[in-house]
PDB file of N, CA and C in Angstrom:
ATOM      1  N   UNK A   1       0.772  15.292 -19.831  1.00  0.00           N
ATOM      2  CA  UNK A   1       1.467  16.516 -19.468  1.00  0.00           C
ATOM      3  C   UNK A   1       2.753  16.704 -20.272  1.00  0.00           C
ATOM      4  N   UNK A   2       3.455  15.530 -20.398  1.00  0.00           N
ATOM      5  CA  UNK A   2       4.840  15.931 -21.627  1.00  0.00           C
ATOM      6  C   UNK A   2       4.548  16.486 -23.038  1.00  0.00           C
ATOM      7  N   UNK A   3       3.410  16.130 -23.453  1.00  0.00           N
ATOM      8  CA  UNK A   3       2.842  16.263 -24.731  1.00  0.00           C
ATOM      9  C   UNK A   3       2.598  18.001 -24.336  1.00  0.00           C
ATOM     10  N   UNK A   4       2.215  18.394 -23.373  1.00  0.00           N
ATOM     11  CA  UNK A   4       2.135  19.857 -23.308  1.00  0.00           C
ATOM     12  C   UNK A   4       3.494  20.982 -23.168  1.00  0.00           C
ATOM     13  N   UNK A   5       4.401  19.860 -22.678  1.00  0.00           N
ATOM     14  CA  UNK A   5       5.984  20.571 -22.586  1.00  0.00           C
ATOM     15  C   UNK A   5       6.553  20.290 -23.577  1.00  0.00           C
ATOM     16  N   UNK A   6       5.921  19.196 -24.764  1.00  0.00           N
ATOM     17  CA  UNK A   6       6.777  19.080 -25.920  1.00  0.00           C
ATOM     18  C   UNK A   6       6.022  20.246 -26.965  1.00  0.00           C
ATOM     19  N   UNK A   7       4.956  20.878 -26.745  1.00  0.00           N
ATOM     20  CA  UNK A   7       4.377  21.881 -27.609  1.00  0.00           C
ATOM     21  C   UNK A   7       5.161  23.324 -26.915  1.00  0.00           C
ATOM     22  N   UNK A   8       5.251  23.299 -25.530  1.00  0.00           N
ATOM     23  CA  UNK A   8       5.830  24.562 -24.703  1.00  0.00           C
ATOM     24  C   UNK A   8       7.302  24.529 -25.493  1.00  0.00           C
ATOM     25  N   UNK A   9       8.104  23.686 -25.649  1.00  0.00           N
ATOM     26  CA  UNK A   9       9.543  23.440 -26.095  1.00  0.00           C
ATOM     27  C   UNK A   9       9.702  24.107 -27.506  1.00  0.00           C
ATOM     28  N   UNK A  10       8.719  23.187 -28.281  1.00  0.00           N
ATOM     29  CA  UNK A  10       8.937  23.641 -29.595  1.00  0.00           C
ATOM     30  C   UNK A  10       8.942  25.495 -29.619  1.00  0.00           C
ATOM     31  N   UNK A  11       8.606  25.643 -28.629  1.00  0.00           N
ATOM     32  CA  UNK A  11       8.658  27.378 -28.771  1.00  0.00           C
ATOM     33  C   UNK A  11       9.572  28.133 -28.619  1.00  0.00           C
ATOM     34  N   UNK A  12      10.638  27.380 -27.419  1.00  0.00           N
ATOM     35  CA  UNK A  12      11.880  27.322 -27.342  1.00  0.00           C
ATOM     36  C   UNK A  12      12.974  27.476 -28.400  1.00  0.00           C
ATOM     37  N   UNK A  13      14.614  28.339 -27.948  1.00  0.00           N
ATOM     38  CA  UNK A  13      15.317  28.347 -29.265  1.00  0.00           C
ATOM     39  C   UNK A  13      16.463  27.980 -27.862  1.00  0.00           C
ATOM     40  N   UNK A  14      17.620  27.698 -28.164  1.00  0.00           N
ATOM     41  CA  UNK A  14      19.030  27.498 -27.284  1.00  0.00           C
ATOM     42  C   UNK A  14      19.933  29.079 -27.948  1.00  0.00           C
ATOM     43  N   UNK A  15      19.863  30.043 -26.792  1.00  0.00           N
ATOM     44  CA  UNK A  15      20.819  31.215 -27.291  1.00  0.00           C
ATOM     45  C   UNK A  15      22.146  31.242 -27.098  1.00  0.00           C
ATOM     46  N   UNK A  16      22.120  30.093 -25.793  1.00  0.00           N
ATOM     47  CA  UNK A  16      23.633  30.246 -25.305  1.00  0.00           C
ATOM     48  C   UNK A  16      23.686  28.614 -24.773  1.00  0.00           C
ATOM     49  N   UNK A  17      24.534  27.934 -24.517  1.00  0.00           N
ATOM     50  CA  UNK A  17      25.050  26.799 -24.042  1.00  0.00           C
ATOM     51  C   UNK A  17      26.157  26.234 -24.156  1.00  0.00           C
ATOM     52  N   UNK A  18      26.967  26.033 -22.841  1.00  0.00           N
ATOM     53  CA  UNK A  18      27.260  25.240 -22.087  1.00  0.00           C
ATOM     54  C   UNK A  18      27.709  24.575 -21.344  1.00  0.00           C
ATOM     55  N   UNK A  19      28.024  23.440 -21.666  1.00  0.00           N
ATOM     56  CA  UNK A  19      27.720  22.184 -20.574  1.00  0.00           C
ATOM     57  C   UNK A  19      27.544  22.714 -19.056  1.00  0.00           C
ATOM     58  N   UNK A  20      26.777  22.516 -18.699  1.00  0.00           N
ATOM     59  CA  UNK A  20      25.878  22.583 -17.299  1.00  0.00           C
ATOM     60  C   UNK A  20      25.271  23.870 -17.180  1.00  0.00           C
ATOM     61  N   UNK A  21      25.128  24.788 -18.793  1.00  0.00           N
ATOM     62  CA  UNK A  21      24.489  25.930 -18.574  1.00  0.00           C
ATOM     63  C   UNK A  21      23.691  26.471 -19.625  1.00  0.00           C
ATOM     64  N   UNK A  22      22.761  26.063 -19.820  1.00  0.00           N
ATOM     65  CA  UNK A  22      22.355  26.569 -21.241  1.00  0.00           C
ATOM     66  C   UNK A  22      21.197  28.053 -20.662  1.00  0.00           C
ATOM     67  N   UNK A  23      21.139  28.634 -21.990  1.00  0.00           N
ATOM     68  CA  UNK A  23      20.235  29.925 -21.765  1.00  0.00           C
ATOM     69  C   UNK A  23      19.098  29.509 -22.732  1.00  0.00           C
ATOM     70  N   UNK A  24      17.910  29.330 -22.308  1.00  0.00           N
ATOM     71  CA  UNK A  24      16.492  29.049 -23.659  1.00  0.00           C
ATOM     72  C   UNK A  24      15.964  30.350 -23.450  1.00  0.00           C
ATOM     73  N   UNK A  25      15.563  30.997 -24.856  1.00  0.00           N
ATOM     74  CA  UNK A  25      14.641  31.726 -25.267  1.00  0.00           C
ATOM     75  C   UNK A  25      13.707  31.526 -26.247  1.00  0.00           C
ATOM     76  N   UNK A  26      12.452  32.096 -25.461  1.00  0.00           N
ATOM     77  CA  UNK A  26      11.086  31.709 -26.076  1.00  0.00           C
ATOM     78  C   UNK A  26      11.126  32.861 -27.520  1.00  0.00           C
ATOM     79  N   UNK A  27      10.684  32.073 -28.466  1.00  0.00           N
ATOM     80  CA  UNK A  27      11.116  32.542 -30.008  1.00  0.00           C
ATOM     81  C   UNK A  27      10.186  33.701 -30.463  1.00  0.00           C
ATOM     82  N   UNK A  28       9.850  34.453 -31.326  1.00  0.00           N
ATOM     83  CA  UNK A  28       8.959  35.297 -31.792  1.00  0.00           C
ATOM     84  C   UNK A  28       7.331  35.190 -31.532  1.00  0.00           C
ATOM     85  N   UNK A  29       6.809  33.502 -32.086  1.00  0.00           N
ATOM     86  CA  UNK A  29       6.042  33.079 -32.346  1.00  0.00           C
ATOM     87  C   UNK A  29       5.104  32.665 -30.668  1.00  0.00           C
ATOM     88  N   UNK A  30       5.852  32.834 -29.707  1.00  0.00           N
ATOM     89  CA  UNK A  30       5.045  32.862 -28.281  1.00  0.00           C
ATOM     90  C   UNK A  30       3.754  33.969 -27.971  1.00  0.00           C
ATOM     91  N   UNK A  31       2.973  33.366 -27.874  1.00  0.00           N
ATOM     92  CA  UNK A  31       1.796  34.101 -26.806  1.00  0.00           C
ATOM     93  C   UNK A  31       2.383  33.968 -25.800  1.00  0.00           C
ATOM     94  N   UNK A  32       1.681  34.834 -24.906  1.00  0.00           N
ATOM     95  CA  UNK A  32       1.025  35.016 -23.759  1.00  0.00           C
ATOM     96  C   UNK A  32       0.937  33.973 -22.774  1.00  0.00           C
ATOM     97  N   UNK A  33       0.162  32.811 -23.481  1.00  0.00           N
ATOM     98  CA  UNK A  33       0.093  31.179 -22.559  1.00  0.00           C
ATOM     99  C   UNK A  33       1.731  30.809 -22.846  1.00  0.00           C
ATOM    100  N   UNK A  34       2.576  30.982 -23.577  1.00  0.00           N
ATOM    101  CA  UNK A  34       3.663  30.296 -23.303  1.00  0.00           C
ATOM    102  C   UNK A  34       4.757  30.904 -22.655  1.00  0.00           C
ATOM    103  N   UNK A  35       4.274  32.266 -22.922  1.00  0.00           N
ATOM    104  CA  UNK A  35       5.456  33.124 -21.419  1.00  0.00           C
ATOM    105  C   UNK A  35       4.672  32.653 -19.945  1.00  0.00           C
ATOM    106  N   UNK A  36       3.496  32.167 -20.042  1.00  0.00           N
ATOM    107  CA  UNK A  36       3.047  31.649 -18.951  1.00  0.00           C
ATOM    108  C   UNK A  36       4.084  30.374 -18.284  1.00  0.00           C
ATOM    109  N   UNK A  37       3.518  29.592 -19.581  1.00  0.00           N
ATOM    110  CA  UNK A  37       4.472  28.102 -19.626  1.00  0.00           C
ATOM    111  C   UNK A  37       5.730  28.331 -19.194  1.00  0.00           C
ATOM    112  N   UNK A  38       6.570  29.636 -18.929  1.00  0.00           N
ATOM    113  CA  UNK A  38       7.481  29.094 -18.333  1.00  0.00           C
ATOM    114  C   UNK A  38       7.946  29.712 -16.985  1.00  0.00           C
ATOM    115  N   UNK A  39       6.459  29.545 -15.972  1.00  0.00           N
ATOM    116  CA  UNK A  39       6.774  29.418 -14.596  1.00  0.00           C
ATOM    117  C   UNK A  39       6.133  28.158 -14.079  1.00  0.00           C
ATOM    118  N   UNK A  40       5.651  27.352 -15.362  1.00  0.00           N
ATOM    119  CA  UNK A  40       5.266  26.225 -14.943  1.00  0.00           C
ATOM    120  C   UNK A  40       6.671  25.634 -14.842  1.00  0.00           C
ATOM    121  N   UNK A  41       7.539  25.557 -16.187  1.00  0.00           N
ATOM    122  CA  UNK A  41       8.534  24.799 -16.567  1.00  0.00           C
ATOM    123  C   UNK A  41       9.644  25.160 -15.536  1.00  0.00           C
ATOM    124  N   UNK A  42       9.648  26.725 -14.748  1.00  0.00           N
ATOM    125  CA  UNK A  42      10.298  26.729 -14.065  1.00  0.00           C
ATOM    126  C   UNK A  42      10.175  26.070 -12.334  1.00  0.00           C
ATOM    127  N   UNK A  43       8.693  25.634 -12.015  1.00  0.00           N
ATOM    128  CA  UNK A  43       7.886  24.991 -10.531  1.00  0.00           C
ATOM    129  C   UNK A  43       8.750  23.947 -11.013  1.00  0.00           C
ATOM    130  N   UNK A  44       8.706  23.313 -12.082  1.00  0.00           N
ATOM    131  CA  UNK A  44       9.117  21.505 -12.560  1.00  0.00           C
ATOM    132  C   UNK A  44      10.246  21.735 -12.425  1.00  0.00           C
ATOM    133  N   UNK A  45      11.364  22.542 -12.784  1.00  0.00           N
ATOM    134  CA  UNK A  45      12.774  21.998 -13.105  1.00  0.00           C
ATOM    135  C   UNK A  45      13.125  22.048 -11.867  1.00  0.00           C
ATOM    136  N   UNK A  46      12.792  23.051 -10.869  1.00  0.00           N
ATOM    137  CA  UNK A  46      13.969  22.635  -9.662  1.00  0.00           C
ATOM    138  C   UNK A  46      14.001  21.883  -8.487  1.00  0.00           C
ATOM    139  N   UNK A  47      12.797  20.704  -9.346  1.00  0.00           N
ATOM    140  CA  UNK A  47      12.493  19.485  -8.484  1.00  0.00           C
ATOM    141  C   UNK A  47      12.920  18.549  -9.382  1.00  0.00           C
ATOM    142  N   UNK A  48      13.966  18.331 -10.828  1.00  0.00           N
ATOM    143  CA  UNK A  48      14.158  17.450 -11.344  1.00  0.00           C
ATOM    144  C   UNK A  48      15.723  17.695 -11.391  1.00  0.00           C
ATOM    145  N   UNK A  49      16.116  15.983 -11.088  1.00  0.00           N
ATOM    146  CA  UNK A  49      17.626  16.037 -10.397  1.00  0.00           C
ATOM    147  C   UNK A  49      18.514  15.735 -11.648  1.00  0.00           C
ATOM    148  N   UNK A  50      19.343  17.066 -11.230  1.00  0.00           N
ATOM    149  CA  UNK A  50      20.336  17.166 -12.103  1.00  0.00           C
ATOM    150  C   UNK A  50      20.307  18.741 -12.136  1.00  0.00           C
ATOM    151  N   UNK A  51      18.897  19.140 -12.049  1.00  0.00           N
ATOM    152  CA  UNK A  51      18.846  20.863 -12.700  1.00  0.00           C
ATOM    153  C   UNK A  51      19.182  21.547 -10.723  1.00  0.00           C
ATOM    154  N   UNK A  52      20.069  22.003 -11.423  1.00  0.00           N
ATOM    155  CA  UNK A  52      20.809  22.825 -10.236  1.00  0.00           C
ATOM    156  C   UNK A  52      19.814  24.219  -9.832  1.00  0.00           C
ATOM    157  N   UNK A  53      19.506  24.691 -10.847  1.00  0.00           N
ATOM    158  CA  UNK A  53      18.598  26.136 -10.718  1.00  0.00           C
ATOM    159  C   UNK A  53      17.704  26.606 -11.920  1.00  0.00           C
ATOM    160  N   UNK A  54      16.930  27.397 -11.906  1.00  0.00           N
ATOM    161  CA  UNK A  54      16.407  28.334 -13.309  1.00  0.00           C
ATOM    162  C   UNK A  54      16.603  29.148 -12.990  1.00  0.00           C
ATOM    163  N   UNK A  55      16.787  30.153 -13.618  1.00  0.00           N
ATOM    164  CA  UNK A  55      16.647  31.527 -13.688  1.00  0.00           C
ATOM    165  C   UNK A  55      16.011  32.345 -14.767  1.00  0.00           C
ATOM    166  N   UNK A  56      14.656  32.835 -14.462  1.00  0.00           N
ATOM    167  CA  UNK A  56      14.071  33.607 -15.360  1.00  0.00           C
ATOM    168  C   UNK A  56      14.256  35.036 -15.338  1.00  0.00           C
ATOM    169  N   UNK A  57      13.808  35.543 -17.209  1.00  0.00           N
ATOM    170  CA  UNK A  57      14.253  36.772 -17.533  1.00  0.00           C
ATOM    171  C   UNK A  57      12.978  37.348 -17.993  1.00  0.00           C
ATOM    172  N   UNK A  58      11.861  37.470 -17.414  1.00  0.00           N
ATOM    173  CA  UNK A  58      10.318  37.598 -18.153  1.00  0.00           C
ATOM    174  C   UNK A  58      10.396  38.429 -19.170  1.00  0.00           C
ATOM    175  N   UNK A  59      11.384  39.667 -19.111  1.00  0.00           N
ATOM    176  CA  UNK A  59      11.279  41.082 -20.081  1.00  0.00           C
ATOM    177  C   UNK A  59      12.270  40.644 -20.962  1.00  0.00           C
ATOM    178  N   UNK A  60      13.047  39.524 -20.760  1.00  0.00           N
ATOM    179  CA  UNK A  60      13.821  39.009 -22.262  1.00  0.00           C
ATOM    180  C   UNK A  60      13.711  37.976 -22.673  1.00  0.00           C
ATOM    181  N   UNK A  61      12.406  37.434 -22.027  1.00  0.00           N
ATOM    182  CA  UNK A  61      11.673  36.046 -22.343  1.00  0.00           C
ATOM    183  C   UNK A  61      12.424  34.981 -22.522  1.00  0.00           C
ATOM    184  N   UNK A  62      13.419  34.865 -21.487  1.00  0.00           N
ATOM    185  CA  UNK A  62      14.442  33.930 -21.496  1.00  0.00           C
ATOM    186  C   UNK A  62      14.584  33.151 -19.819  1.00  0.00           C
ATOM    187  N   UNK A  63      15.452  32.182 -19.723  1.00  0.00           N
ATOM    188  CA  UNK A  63      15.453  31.778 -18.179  1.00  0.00           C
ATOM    189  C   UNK A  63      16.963  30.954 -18.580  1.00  0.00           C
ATOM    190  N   UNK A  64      17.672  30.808 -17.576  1.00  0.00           N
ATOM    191  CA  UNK A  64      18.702  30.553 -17.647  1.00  0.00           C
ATOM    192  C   UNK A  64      19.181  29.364 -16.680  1.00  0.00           C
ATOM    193  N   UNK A  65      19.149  27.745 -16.887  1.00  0.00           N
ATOM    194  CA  UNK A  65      19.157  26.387 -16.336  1.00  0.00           C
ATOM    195  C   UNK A  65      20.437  26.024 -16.292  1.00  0.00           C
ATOM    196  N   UNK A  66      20.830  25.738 -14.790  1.00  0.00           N
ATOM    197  CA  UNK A  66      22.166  25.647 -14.598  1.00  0.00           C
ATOM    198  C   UNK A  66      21.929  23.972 -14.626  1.00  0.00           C
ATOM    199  N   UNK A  67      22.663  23.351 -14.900  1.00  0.00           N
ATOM    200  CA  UNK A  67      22.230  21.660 -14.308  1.00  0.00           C
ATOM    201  C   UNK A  67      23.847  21.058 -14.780  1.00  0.00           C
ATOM    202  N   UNK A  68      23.471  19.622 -13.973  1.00  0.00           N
ATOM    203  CA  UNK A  68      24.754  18.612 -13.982  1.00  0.00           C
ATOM    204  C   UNK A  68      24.683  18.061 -15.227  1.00  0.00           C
ATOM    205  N   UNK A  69      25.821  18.170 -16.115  1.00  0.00           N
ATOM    206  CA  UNK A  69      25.811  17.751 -17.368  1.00  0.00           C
ATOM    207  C   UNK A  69      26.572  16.244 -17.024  1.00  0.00           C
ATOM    208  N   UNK A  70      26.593  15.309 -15.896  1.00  0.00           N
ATOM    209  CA  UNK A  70      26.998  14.107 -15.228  1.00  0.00           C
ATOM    210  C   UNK A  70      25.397  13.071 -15.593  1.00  0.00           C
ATOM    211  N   UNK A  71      24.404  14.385 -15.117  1.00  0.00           N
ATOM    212  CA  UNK A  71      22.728  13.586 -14.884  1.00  0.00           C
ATOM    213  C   UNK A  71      22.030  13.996 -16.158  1.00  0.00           C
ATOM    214  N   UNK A  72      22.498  15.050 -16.466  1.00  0.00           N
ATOM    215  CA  UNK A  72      21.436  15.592 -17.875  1.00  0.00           C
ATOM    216  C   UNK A  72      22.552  15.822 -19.043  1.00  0.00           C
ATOM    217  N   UNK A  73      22.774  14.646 -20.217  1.00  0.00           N
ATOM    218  CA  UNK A  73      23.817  14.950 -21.202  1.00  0.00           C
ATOM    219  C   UNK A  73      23.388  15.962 -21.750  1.00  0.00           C
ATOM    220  N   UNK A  74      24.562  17.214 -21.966  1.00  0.00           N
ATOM    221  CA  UNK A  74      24.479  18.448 -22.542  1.00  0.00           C
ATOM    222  C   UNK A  74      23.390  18.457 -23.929  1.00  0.00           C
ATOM    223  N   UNK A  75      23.628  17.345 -24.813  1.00  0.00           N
ATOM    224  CA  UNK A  75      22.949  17.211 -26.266  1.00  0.00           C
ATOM    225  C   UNK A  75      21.765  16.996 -26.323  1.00  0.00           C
ATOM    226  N   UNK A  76      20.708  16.194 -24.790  1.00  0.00           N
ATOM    227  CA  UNK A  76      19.751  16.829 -24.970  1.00  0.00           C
ATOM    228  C   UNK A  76      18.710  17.889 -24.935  1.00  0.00           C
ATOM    229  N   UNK A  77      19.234  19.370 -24.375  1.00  0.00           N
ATOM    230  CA  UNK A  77      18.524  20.281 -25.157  1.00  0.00           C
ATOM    231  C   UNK A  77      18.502  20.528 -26.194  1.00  0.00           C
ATOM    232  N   UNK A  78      19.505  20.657 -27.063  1.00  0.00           N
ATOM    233  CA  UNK A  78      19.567  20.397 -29.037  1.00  0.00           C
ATOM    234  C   UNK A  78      18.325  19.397 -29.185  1.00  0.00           C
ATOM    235  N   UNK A  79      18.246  18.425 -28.684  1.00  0.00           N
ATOM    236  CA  UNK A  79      17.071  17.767 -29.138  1.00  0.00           C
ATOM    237  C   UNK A  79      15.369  18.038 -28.335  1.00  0.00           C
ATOM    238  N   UNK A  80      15.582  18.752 -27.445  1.00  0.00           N
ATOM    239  CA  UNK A  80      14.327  19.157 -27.527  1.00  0.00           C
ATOM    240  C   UNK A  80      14.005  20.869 -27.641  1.00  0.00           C
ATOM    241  N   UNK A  81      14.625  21.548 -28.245  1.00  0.00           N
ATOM    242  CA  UNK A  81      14.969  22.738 -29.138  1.00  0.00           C
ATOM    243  C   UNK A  81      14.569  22.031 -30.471  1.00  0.00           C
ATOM    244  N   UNK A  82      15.111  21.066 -30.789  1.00  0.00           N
ATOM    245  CA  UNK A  82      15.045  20.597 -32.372  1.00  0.00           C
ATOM    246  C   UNK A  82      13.401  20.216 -32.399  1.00  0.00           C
ATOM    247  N   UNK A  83      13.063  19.689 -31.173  1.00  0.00           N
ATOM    248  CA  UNK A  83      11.788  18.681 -31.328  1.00  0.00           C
ATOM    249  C   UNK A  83      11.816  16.968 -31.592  1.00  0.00           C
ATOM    250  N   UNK A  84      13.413  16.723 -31.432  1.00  0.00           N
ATOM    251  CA  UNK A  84      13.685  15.428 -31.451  1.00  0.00           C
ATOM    252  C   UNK A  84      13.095  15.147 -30.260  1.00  0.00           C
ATOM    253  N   UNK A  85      12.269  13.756 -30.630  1.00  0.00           N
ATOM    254  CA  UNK A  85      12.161  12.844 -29.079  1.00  0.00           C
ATOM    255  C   UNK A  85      13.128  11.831 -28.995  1.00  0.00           C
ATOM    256  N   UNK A  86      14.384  11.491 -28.616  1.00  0.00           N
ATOM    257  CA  UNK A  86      14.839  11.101 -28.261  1.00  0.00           C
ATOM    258  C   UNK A  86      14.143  10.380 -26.858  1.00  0.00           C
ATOM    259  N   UNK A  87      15.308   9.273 -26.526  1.00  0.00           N
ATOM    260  CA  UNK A  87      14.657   8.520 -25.279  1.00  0.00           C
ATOM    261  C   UNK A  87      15.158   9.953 -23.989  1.00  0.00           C
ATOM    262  N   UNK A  88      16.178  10.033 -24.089  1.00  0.00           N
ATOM    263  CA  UNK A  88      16.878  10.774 -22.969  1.00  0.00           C
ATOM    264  C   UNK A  88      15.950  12.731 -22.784  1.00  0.00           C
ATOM    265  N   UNK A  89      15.398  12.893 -24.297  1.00  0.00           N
ATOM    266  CA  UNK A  89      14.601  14.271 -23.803  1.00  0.00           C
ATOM    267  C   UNK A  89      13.457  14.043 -23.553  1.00  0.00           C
ATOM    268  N   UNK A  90      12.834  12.523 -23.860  1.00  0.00           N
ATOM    269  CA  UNK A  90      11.809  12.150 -23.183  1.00  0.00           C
ATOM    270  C   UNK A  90      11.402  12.033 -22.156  1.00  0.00           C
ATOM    271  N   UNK A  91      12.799  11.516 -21.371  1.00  0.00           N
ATOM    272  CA  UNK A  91      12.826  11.283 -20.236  1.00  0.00           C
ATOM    273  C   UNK A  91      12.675  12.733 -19.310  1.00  0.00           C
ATOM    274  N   UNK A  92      13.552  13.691 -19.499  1.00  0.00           N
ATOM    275  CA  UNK A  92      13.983  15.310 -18.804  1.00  0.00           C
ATOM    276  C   UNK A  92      12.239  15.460 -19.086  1.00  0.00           C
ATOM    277  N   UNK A  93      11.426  15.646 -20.509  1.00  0.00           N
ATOM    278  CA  UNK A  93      10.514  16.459 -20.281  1.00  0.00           C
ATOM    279  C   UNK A  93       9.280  15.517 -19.159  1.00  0.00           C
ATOM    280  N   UNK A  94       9.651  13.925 -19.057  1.00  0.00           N
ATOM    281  CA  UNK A  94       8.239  13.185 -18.612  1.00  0.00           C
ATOM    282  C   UNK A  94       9.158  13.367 -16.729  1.00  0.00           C
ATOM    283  N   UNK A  95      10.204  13.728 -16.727  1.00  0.00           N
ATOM    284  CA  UNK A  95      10.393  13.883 -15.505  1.00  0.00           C
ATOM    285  C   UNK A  95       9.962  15.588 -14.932  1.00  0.00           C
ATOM    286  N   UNK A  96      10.222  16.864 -15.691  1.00  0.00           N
ATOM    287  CA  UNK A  96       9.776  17.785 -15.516  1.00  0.00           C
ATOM    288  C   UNK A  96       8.257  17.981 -15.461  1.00  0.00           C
ATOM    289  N   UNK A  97       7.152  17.117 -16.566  1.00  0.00           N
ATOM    290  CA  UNK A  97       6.013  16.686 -16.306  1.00  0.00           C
ATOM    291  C   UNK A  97       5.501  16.301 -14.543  1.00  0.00           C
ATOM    292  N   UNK A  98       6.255  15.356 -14.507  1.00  0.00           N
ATOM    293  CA  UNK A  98       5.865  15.120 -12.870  1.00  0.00           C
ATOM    294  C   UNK A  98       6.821  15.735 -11.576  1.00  0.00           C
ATOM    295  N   UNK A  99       7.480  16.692 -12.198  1.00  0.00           N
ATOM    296  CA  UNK A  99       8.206  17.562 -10.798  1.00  0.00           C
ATOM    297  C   UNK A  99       7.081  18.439 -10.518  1.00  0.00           C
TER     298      UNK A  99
END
């Protein structure tokens, strides 16, 4: 299932951030299944601790993740925006996987 949020991500861009607030928008290159992908990504985040809320924007294909930058260091969304796997965005996406 991370392997499917690390393909959902890469679709991802960071418009606005931060610390404890970043804004992701889904980039040009999204279908259909990945504006899907993010009411999956939004069921997962607000069962994974640290993420305070989502907030989605369907008609500006954006959602807006408030979270504790104490539990989730600010730098890894840059790395999974970038597509770095890092240990720590490994962790956010294999924990959003099983929220």
């Amino acid at each position: 299932m991370s392997h499917d949020l690390w393909r959902f991500a890469a679709l991802m861009r960071i418009a606005h951030h931060i610390p404890g607030r970043v804004r992701l928008k889904l980039g040009d290159g999204a279908d259909a299944a990945a504006v899907a992908g993010v009411s999956s990504f939004t069921r997962s985040a607000v069962n994974v601790r640290g993420i305070r809320s989502v907030k989605v924007n369907p008609l500006a294909r954006s959602c807006v993740v408030e979270y504790d930058p104490d539990q989730i260091p600010p730098s890894v969304w840059q790395d999974i925006a970038d597509g770095r796997r890092s240990a720590q965005a490994d962790r956010l996406l294999q924990a959003l996987a099983e929220g």
